[in-house]
Protein backbone atom coordinates (compact mmCIF):
# COMPACT_ATOMS: atom_id res chain seq x y z
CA UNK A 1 -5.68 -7.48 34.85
CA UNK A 2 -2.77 -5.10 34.95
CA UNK A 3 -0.95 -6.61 31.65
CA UNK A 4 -4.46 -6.85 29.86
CA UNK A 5 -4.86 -3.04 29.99
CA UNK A 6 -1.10 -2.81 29.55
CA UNK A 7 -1.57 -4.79 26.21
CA UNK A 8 -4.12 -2.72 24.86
CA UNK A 9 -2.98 0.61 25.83
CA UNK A 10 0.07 -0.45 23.96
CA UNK A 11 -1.97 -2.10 20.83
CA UNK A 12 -4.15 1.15 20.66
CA UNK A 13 -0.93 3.21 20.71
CA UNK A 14 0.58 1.33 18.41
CA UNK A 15 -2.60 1.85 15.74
CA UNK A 16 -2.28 5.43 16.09
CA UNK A 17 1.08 5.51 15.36
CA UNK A 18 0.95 3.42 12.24
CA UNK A 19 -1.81 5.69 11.44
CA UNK A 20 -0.30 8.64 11.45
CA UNK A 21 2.64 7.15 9.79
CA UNK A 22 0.60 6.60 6.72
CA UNK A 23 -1.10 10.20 7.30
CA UNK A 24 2.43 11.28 7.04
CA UNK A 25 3.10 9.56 3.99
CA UNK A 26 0.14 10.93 2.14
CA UNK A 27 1.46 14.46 3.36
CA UNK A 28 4.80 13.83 2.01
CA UNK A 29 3.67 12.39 -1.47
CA UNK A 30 0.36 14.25 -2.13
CA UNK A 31 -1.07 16.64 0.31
CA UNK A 32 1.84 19.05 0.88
CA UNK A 33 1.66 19.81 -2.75
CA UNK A 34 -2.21 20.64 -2.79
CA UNK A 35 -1.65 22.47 0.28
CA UNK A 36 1.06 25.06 -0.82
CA UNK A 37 -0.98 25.29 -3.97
CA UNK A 38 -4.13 25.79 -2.35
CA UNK A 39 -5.82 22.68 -4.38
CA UNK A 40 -8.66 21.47 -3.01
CA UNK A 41 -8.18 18.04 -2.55
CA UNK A 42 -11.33 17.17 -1.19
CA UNK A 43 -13.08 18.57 -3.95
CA UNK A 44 -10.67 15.98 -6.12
CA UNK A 45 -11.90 12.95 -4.43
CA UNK A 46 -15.64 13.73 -4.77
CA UNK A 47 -15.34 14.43 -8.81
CA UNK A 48 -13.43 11.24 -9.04
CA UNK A 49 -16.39 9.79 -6.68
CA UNK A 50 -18.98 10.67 -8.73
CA UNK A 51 -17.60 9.50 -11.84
CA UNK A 52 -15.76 6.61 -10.93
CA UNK A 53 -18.21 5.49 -7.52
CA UNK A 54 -16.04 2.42 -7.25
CA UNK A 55 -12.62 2.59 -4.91
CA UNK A 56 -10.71 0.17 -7.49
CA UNK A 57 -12.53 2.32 -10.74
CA UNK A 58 -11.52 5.35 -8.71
CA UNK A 59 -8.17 4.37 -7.87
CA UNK A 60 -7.14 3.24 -11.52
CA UNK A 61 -8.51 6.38 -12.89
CA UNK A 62 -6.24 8.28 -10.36
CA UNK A 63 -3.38 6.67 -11.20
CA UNK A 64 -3.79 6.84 -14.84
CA UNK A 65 -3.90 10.54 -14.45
CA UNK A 66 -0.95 10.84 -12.13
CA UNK A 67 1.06 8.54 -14.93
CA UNK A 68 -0.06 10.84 -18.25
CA UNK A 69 -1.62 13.69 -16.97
CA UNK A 70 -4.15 15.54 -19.62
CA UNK A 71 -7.24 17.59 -18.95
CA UNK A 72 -9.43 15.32 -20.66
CA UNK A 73 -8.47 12.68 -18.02
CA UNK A 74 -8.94 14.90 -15.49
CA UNK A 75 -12.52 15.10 -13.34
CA UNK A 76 -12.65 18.89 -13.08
CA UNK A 77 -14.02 21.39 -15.05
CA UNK A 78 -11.46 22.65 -17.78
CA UNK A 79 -12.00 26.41 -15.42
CA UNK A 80 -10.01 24.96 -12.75
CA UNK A 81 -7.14 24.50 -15.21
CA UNK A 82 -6.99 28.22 -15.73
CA UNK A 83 -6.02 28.73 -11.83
CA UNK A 84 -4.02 25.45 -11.56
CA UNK A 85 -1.30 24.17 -13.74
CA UNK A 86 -2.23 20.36 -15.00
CA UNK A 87 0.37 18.48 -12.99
CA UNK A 88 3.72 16.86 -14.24
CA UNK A 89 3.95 12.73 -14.29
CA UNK A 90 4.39 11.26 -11.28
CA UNK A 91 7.95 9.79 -10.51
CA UNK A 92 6.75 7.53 -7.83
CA UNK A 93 6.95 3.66 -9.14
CA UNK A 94 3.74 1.71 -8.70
CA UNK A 95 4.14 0.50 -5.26
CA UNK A 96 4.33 3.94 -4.04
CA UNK A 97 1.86 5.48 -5.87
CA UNK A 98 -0.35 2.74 -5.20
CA UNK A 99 -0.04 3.26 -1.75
CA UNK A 100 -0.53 7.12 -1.88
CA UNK A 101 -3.94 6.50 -3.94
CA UNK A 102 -5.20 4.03 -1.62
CA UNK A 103 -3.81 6.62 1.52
CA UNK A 104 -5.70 9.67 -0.22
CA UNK A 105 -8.92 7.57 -0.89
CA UNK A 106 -8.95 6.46 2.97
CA UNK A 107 -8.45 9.92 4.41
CA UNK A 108 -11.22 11.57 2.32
CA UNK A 109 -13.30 8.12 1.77
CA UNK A 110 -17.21 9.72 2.71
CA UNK A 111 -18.09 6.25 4.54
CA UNK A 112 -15.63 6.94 8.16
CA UNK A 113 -18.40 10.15 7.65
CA UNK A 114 -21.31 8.30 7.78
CA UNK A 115 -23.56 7.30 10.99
CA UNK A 116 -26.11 4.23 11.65
């Protein structure tokens, strides 16, 4: 009984660590960015939601802005462009980025919000 609570204290610890692992990832690549610059990123992810409802349409439109960023790829309003620069290309390479989208889409994906 002792090692099966052992186990799973150590499994569930282990979760959260590779959890916040990948929070700090997103931090590092994305979120520290929006943060300093006071973008709201949450605001981001529910433009791209509305357009795009899909996470693969979502996540292809994301990174085809990230690649060749223009306002007319961009889900906001052309007003936010006159507080916020448009952003420079991304230098991540795909696997990166493609981890960062699918990271940003998790931690503001609507559904972890939702209750049966």
């Amino acid at each position: 009984m002792v090692k099966t609570i052992s186990l799973l204290i150590l499994c569930l610890n282990l979760g959260i660590s590779s959890e916040t692992q990948h929070n700090n990832t997103l931090d590092i690549q994305c979120l520290s960015c929006h943060k300093n610059n006071q973008i709201p990123s949450e605001l981001i992810y529910k433009k791209y939601l509305l357009k795009y409802s899909t996470r693969s349409n979502i996540s292809e439109a994301i990174k085809s802005y990230l690649r060749h960023p223009k306002r007319d790829k961009s889900t906001l309003p052309q007003q936010f462009f006159l507080k916020f620069p448009i952003k420079a290309p991304t230098n991540l390479d795909d696997d990166n980025l493609s981890e960062a989208i699918e990271l940003f889409i998790d931690y503001y994906d609507i559904k972890k919000r939702l209750y049966l």
